[in-house]
N, C-alpha and C. Protein backbone atom coordinates (compact mmCIF):
# COMPACT_ATOMS: atom_id res chain seq x y z
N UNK A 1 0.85 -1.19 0.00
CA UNK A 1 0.00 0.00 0.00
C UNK A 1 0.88 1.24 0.00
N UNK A 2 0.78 1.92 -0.84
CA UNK A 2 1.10 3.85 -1.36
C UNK A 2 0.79 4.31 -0.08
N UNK A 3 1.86 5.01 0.50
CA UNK A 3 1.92 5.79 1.56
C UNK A 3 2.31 7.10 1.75
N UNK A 4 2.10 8.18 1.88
CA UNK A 4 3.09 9.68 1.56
C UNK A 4 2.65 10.64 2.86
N UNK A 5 3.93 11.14 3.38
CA UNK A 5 3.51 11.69 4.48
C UNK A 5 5.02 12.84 4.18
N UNK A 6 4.02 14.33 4.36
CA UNK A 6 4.45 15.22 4.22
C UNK A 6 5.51 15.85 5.86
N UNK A 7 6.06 16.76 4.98
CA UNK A 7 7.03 17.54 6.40
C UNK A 7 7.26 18.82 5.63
N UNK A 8 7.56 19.89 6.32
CA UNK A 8 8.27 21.25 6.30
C UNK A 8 7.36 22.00 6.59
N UNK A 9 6.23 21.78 6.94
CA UNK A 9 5.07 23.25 7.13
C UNK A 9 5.38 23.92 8.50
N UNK A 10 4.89 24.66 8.77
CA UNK A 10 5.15 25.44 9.71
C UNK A 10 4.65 26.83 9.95
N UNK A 11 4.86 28.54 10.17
CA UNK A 11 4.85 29.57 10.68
C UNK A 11 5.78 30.54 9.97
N UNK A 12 5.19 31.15 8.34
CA UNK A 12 6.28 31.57 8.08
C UNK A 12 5.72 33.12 7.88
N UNK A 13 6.58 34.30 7.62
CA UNK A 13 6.50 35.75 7.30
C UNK A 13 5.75 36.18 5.83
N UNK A 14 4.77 36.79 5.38
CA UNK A 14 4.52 36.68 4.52
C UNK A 14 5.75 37.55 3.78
N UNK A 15 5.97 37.29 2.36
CA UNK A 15 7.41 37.56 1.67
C UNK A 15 8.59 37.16 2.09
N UNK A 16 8.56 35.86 2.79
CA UNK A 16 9.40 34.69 3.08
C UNK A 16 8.69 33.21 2.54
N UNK A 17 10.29 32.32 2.26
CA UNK A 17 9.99 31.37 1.50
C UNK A 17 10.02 29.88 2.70
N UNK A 18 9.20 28.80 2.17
CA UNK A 18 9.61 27.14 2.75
C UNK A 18 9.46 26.58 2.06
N UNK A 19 9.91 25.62 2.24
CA UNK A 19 10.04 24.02 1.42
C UNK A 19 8.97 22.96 2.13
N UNK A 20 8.24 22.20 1.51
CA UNK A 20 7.81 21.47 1.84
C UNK A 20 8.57 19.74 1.21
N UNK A 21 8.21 18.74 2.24
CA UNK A 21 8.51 17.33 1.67
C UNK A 21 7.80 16.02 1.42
N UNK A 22 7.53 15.59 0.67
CA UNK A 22 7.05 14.58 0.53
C UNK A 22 7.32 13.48 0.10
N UNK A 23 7.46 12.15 1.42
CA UNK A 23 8.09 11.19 1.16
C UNK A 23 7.51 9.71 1.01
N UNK A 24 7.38 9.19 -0.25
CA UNK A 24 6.31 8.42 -0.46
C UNK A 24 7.37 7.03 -0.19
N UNK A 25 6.02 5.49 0.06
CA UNK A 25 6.85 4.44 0.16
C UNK A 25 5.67 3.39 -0.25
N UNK A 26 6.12 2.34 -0.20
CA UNK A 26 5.26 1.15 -0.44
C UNK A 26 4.51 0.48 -2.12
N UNK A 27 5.06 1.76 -2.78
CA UNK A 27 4.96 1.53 -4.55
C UNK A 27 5.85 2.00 -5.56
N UNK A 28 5.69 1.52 -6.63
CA UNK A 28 6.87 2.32 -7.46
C UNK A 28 6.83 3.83 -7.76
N UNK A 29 7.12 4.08 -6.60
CA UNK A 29 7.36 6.07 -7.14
C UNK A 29 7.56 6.31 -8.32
N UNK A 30 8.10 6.59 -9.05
CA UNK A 30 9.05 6.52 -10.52
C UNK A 30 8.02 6.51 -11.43
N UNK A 31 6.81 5.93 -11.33
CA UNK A 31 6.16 5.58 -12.34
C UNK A 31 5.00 6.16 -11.80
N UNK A 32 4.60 7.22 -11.13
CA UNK A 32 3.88 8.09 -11.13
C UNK A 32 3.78 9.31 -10.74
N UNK A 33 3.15 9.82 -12.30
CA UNK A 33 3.24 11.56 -11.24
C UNK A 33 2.42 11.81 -10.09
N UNK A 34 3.06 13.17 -9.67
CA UNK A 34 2.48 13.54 -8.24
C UNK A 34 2.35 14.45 -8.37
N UNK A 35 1.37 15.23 -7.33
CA UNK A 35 0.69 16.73 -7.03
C UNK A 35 0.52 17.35 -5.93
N UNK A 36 0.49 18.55 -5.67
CA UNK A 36 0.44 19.02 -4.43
C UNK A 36 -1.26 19.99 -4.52
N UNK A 37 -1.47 19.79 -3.78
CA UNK A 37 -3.13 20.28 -3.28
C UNK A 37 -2.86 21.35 -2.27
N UNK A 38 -3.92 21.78 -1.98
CA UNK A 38 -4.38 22.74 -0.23
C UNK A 38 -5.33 23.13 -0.25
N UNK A 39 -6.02 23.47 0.66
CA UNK A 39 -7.15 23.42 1.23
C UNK A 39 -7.29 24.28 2.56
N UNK A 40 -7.06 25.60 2.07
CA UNK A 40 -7.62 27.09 3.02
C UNK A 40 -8.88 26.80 4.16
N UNK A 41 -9.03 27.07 5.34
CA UNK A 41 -10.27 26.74 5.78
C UNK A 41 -11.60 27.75 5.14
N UNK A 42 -12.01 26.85 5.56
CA UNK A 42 -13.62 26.97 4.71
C UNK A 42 -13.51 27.00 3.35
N UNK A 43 -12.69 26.74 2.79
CA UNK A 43 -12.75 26.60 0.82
C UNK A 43 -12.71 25.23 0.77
N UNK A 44 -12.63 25.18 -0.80
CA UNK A 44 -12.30 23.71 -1.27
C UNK A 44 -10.37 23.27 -1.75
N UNK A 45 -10.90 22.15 -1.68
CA UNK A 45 -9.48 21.69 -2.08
C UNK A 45 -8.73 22.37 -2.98
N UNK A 46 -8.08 23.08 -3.36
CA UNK A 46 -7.24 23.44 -4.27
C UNK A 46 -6.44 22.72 -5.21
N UNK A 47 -5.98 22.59 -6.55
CA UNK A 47 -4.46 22.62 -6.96
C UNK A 47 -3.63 23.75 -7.10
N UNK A 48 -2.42 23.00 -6.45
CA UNK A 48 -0.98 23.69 -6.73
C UNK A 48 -0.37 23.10 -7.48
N UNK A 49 0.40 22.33 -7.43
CA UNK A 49 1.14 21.79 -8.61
C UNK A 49 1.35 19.83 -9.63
N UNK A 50 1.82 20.27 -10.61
CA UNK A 50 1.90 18.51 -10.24
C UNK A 50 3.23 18.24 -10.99
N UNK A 51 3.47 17.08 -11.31
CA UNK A 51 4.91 16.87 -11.91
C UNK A 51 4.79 15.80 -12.39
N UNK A 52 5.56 15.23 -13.92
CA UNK A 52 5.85 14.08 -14.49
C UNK A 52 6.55 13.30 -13.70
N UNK A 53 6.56 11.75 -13.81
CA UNK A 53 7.11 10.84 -13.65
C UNK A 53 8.54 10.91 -13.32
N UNK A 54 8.91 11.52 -14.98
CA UNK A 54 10.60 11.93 -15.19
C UNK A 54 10.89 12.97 -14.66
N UNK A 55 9.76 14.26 -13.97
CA UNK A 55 10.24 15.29 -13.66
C UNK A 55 10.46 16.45 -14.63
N UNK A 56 10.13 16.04 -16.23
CA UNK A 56 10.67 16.93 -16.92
C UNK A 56 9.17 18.17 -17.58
N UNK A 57 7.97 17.69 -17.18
CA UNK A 57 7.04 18.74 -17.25
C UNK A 57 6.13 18.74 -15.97
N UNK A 58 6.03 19.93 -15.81
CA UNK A 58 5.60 20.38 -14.46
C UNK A 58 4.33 21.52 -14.71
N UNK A 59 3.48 21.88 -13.96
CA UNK A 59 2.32 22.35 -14.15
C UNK A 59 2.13 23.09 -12.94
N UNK A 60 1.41 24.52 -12.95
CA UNK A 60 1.28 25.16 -11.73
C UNK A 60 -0.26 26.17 -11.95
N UNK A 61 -0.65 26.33 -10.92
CA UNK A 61 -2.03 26.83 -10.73
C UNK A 61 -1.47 29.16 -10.80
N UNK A 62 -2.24 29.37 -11.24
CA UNK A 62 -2.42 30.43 -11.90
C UNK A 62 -1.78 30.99 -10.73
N UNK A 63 -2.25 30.91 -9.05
CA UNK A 63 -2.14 31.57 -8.33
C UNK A 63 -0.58 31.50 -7.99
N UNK A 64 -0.25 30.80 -8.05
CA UNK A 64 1.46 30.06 -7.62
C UNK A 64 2.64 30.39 -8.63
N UNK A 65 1.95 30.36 -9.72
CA UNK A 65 3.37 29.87 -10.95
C UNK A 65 3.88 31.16 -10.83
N UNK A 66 5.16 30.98 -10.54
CA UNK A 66 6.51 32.00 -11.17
C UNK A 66 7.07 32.48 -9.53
N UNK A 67 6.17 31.76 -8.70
CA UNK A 67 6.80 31.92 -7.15
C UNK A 67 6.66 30.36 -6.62
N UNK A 68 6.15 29.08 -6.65
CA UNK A 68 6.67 27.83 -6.57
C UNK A 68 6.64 27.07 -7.30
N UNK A 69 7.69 25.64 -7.06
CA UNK A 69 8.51 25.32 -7.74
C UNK A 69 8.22 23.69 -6.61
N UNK A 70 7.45 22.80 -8.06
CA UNK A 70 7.86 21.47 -7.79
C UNK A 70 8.69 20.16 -8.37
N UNK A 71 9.25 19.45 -7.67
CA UNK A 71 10.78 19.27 -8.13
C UNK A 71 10.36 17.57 -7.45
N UNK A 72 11.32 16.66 -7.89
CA UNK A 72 11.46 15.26 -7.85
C UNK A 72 12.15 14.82 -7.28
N UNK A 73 12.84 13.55 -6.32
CA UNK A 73 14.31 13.06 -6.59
C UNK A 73 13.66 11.17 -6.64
N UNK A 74 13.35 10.83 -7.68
CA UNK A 74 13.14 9.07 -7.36
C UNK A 74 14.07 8.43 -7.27
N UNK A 75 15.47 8.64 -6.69
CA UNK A 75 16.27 7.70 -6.10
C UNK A 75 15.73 8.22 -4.48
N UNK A 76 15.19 8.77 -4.19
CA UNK A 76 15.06 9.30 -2.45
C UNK A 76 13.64 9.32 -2.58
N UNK A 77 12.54 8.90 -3.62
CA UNK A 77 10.84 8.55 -2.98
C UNK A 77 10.47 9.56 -2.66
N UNK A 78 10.68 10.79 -3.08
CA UNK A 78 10.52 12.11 -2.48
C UNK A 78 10.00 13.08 -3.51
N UNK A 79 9.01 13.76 -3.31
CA UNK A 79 8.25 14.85 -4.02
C UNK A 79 8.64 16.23 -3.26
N UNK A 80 8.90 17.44 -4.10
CA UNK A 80 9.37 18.73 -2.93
C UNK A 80 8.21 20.08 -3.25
N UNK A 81 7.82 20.81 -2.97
CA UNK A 81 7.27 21.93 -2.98
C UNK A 81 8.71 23.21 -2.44
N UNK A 82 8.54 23.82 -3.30
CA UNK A 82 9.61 25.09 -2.60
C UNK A 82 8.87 25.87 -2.93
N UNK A 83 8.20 27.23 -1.81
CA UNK A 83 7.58 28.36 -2.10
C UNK A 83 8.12 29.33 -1.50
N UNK A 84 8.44 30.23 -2.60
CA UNK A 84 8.89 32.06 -1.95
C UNK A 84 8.02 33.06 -2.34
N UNK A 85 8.19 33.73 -1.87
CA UNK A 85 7.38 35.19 -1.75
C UNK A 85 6.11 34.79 -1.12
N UNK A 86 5.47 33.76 0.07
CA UNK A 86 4.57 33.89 -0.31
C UNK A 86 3.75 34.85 0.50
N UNK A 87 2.56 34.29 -0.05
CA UNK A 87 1.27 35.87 0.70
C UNK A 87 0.34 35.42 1.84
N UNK A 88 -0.19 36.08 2.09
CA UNK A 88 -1.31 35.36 3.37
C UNK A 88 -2.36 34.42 2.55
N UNK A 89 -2.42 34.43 1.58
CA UNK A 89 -3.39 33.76 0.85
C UNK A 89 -3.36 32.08 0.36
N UNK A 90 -1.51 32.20 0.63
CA UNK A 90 -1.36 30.86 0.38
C UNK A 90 -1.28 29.67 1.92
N UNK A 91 -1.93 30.64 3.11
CA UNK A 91 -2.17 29.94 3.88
C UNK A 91 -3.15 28.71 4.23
N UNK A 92 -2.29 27.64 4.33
CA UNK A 92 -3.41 26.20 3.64
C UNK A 92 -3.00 25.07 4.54
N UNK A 93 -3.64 23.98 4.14
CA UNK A 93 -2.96 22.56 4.77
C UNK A 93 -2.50 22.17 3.32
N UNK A 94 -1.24 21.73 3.14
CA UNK A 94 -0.76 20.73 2.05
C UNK A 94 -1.06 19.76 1.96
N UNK A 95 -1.36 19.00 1.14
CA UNK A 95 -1.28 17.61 0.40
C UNK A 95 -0.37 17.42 -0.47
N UNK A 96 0.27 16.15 0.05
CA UNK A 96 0.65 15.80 -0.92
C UNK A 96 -0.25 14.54 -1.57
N UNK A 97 -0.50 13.99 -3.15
CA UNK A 97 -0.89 13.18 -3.80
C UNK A 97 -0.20 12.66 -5.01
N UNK A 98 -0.19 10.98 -5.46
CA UNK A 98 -0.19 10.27 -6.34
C UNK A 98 -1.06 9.87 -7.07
N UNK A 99 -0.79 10.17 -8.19
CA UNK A 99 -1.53 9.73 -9.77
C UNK A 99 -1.53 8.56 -9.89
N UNK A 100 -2.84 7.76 -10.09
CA UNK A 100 -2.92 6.16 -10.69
C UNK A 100 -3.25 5.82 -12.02
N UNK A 101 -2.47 6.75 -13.00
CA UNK A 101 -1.71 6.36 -14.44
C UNK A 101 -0.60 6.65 -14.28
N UNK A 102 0.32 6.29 -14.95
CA UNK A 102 1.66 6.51 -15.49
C UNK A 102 1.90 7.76 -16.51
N UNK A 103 1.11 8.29 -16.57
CA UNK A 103 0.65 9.39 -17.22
C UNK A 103 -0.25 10.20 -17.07
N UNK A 104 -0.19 11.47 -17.38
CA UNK A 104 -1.80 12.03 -17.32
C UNK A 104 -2.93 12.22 -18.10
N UNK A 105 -4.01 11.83 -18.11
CA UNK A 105 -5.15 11.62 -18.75
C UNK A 105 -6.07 11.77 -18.25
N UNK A 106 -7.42 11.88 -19.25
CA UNK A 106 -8.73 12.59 -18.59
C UNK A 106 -9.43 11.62 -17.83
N UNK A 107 -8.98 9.76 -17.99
CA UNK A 107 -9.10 9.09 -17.21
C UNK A 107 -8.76 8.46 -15.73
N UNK A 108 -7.85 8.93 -16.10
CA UNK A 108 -6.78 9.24 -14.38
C UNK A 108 -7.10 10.25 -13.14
N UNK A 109 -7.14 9.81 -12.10
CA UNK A 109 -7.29 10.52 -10.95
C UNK A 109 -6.22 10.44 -9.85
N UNK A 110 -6.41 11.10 -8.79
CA UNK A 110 -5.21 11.19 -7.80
C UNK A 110 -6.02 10.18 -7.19
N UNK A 111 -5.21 9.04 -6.60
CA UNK A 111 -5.16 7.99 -5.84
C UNK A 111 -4.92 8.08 -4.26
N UNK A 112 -3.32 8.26 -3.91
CA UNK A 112 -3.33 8.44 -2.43
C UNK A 112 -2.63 9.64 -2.22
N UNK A 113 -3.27 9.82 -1.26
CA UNK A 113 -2.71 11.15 -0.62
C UNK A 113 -2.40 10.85 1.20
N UNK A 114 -2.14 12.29 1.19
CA UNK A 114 -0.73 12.10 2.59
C UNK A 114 -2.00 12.45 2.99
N UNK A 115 -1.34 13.03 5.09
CA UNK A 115 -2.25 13.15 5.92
C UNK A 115 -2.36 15.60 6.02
N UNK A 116 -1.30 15.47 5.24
CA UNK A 116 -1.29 17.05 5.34
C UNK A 116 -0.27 17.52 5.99
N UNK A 117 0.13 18.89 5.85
CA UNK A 117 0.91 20.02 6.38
C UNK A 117 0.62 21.30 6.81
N UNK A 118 0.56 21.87 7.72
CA UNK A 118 -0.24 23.03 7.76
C UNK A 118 1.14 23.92 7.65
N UNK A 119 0.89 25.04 6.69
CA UNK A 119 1.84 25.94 6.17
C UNK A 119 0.82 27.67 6.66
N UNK A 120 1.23 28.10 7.87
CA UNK A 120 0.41 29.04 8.05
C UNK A 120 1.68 30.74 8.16
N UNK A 121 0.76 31.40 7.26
CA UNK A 121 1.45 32.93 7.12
C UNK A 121 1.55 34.26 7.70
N UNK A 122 2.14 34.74 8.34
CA UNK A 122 1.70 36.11 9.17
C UNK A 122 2.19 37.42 8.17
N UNK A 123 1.23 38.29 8.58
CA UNK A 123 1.74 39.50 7.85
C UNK A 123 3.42 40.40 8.69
């Protein structure tokens, strides 16, 4: 069983940056992409980002792109989020999630996901 359990959230300055981690186990990482979610209280789930297999195309939500940055390492089972600049707005719980294709398609959905990160911002 696909397992992923996030780390790095925390208490940060708004126009200061963190990293988040996500470290998956129990399936072949490698062979699926992954995504990062959040979920503001009282909204809905969000996307933030997601990433190929190989790492080499990556995708970001309108609100995010050109200030985070998601990144791979499948020798270390590990998915990363790095966010700078951010604003009070990107105050959320993280998810991390795995894709159950090997690809992305309109048939494919996110499969498992972690238990969360809370990434909270002060002015």
């Amino acid at each position: 069983q696909v397992q992923l359990v996030e780390s790095g959230g925390g208490l940060v300055q708004a126009g200061g940056s963190l990293s988040l981690r996500c470290a998956a186990s129990g399936g072949t990482f490698s062979n699926y992409p992954m995504g990062w979610f959040r979920r503001a209280p009282g909204k809905e789930r969000d996307f933030v980002a997601c990433i190929s297999c190989s790492g080499d195309y990556q995708n970001y939500a309108a609100t995010v792109k050109g200030r985070f940055t998601i990144s791979r390492d499948n020798s270390k089972n590990t998915v990363s989020l790095q966010m700078n600049n951010l604003k009070l707005e990107d105050a959320a719980v993280y998810y991390c999630a795995q894709y159950d294709k090997p690809w992305f398609t309109p048939g494919g959905d996110y499969k498992y996901w972690g238990p969360g990160s809370q990434v909270t911002v002060s002015s």
